[in-house]
Protein backbone atom coordinates (compact mmCIF):
# COMPACT_ATOMS: atom_id res chain seq x y z
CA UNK A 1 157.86 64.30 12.03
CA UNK A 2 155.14 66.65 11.45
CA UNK A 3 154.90 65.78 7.80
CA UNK A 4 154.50 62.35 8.74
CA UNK A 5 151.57 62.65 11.04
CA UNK A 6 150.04 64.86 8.60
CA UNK A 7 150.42 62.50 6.03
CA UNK A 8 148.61 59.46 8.48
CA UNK A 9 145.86 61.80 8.94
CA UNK A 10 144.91 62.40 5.74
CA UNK A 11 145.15 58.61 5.04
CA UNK A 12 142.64 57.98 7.71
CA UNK A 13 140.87 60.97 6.24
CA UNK A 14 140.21 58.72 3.11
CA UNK A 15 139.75 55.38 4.42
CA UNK A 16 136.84 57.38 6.70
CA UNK A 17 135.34 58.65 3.69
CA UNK A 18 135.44 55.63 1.74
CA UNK A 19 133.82 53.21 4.46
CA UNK A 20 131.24 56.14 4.99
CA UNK A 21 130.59 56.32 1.24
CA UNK A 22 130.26 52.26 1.03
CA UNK A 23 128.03 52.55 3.79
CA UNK A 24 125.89 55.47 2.58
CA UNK A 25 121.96 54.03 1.95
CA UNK A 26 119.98 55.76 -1.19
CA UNK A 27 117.17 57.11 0.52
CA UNK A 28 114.70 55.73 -1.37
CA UNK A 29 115.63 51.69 0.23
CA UNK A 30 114.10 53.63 3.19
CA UNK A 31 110.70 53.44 2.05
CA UNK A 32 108.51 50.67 2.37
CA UNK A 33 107.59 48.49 -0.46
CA UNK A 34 104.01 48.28 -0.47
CA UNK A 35 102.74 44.36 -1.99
CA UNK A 36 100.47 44.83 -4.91
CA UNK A 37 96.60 45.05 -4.74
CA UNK A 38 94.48 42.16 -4.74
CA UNK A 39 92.23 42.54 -8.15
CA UNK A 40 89.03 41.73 -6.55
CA UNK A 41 86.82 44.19 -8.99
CA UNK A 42 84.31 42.21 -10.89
CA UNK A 43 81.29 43.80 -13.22
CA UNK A 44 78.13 43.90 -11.52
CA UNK A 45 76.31 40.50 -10.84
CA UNK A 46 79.44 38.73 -11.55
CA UNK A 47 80.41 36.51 -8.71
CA UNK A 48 84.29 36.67 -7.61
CA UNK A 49 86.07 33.18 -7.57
CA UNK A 50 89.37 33.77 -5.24
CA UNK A 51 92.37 32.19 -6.92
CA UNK A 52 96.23 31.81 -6.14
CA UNK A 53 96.84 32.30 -9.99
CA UNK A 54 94.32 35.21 -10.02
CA UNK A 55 90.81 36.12 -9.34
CA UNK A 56 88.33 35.41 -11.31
CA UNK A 57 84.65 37.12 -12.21
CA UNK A 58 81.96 34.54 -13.52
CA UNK A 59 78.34 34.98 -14.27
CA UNK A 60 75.94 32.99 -15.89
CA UNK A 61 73.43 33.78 -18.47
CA UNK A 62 70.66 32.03 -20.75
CA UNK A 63 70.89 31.49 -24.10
CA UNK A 64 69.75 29.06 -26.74
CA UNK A 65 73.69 28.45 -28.12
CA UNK A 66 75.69 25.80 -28.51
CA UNK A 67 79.41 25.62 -27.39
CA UNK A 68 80.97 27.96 -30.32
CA UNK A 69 78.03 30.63 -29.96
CA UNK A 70 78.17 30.75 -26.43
CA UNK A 71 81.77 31.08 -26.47
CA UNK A 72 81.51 33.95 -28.85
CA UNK A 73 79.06 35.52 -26.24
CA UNK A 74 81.33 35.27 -23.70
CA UNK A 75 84.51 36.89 -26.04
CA UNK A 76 81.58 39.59 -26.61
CA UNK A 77 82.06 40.51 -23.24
CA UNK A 78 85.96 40.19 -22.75
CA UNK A 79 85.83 36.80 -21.10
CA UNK A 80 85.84 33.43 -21.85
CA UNK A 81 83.70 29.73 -21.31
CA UNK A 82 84.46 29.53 -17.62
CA UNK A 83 86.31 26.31 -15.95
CA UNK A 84 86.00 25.34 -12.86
CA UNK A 85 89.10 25.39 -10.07
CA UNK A 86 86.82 23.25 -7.42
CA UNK A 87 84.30 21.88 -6.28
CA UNK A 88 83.60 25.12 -4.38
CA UNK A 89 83.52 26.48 -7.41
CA UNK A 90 81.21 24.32 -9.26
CA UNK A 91 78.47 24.18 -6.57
CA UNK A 92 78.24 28.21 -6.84
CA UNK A 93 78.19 28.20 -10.29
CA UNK A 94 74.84 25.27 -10.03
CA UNK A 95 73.59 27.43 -7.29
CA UNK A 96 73.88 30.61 -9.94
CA UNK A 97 72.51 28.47 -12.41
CA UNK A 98 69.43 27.63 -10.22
CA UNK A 99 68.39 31.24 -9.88
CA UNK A 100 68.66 31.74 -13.75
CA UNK A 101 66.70 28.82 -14.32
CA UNK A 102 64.02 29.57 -12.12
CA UNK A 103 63.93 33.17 -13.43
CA UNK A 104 63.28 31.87 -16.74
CA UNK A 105 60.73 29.39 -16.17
CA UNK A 106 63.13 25.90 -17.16
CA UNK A 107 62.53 22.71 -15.75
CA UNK A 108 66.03 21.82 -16.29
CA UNK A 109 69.16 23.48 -18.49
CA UNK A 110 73.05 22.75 -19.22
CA UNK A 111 75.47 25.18 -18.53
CA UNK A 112 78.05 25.14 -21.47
CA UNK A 113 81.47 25.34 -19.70
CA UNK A 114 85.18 26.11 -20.60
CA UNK A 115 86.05 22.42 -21.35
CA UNK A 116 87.54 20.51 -23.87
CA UNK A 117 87.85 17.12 -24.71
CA UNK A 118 91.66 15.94 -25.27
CA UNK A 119 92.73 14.56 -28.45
CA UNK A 120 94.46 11.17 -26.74
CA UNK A 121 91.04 10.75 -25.13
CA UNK A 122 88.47 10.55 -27.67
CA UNK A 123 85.87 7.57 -26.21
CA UNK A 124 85.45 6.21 -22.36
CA UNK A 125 87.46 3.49 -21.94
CA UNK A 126 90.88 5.40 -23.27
CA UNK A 127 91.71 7.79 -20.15
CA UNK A 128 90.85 8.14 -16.67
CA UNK A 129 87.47 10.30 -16.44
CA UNK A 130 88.75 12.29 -14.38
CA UNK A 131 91.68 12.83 -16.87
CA UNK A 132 89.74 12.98 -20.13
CA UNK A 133 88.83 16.79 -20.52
CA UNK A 134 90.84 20.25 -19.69
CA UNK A 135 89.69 23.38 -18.98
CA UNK A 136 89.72 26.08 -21.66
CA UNK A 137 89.88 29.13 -20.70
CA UNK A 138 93.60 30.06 -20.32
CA UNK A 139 93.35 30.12 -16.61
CA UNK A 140 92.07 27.18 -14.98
CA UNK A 141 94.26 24.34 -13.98
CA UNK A 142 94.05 20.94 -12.97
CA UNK A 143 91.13 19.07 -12.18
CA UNK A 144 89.67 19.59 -8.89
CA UNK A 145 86.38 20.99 -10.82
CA UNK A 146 85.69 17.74 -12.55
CA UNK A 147 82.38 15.90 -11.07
CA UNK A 148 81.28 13.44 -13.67
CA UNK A 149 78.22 11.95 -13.43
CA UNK A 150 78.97 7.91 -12.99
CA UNK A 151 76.47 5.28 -12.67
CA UNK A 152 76.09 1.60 -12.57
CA UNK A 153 75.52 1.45 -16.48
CA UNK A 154 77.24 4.83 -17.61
CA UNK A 155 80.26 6.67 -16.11
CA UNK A 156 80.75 10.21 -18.09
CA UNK A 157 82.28 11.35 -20.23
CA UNK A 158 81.33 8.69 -22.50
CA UNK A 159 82.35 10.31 -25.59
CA UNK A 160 78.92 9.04 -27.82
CA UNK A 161 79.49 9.09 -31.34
CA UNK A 162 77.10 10.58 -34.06
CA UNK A 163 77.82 10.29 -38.02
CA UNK A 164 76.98 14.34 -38.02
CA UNK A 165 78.64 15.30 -35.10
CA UNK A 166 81.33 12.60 -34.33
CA UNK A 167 82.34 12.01 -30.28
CA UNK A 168 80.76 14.35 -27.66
CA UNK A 169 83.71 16.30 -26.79
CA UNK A 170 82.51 19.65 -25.08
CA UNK A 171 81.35 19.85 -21.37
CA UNK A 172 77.72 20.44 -19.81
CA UNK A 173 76.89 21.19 -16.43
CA UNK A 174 73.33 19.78 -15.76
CA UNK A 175 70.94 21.69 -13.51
CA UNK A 176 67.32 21.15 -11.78
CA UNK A 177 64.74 23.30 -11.12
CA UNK A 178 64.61 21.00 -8.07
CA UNK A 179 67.68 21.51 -7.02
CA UNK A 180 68.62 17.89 -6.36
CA UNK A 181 67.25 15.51 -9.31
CA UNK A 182 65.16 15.12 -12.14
CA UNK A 183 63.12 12.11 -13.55
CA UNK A 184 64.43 12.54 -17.19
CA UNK A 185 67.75 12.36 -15.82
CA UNK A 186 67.67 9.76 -14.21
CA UNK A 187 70.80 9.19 -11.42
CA UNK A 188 72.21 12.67 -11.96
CA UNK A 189 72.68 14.73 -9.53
CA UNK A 190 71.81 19.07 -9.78
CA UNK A 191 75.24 20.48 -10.61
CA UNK A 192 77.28 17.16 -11.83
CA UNK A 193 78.88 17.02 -15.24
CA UNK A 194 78.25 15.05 -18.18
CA UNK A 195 80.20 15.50 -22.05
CA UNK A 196 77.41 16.90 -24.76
CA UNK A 197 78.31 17.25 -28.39
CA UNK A 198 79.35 21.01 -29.11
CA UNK A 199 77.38 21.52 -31.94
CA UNK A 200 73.97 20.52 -29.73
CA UNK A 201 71.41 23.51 -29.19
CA UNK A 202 67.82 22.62 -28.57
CA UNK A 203 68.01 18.44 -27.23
CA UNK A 204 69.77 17.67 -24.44
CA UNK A 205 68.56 18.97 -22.41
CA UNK A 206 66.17 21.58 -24.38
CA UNK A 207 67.41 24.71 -22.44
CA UNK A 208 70.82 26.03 -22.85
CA UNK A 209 72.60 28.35 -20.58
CA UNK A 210 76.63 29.02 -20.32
CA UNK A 211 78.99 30.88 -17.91
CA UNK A 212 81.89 33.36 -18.57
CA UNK A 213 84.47 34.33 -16.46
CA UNK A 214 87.64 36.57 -16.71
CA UNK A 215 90.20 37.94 -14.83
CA UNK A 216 89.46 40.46 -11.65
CA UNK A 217 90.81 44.16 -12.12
């Protein structure tokens, strides 16, 4: 009899230890997981653009470039031609733009930006405008940014075709000293969009600017 109770003891000895030992918690689940920082470092005078796929530094500077040099000035400094993720975005870059223009004395100046036109879409007429150029610069996405200049006669991107430079396929941001319009321009609008050709760097208009942007740290 005894040896029977001792045996049932020491089998509810084990079956103890093993629901204790299936219930035992590594220590380390007791500590809280803390989320990852927000990257929200930018150099200085860069202005922080506040993205779900990540934030994003821009700044714009003046130079007499067109699309490839400027993009080379922006790889110079780790970053890329900037797109645009809204319109939020592209009336802070014009308002950037304005203070650089009037710091330099310009009546007016284009903004080289991160944009491409696509392949399928090389004239008006082919694609939706608003589907006709993508952003560049490995981390801008859809097209929110886009505001194309359209008039009565004209609705950009128009894709114009020279014999030396074939269908204007990179992307301009146009800018005022006014801050609204200019006479030589006539119907655009401070901070709208309009296609250039890539290789353009003194015409249209004379004074060339471009923005950069990368990723926040």
């Amino acid at each position: 009899m005894m040896a029977a109770r001792h045996r049932l003891l020491n089998l509810l000895k084990v079956e103890v230890a093993e629901v204790v030992t299936a219930m035992a918690v590594d220590p380390h689940d007791h500590q809280t997981t803390r989320p990852p920082r927000e990257k929200t470092n930018c150099p200085a005078d860069w202005m922080l653009f506040k993205r779900s796929q990540g934030n994003w530094c821009v700044k714009v500077f003046a130079g007499q470039f067109t699309h490839p040099q400027a993009e080379s000035q922006c790889g110079a400094q780790g970053a890329k031609l900037t797109g645009l993720q809204t319109n939020e975005e592209r009336l802070r870059l014009a308002d950037a733009g304005l203070k650089v223009i009037h710091q330099n004395g310009f009546d007016k100046a284009a903004i080289w930006l991160g944009a491409k036109r696509k392949a399928s879409c090389p004239r008006a007429g082919i694609c939706a405008p608003i589907d006709t150029f993508q952003w560049t610069d490995g981390q801008t996405t859809g097209t929110n940014g886009f505001n194309w200049y359209s008039g009565r006669d004209v609705v950009e991107p128009d894709g114009v075709w020279r014999n030396d430079w074939g269908h204007q396929s990179c992307a301009i941001q146009l800018l005022f000293a006014s801050g609204t319009t200019d006479r030589s321009w006539t119907g655009f609008v401070h901070g709208q969009m309009d296609d250039q050709w890539c290789q353009d760097q003194w015409k249209f208009p004379p004074h060339k600017m471009y923005a950069c942007g990368k990723l926040a740290t």
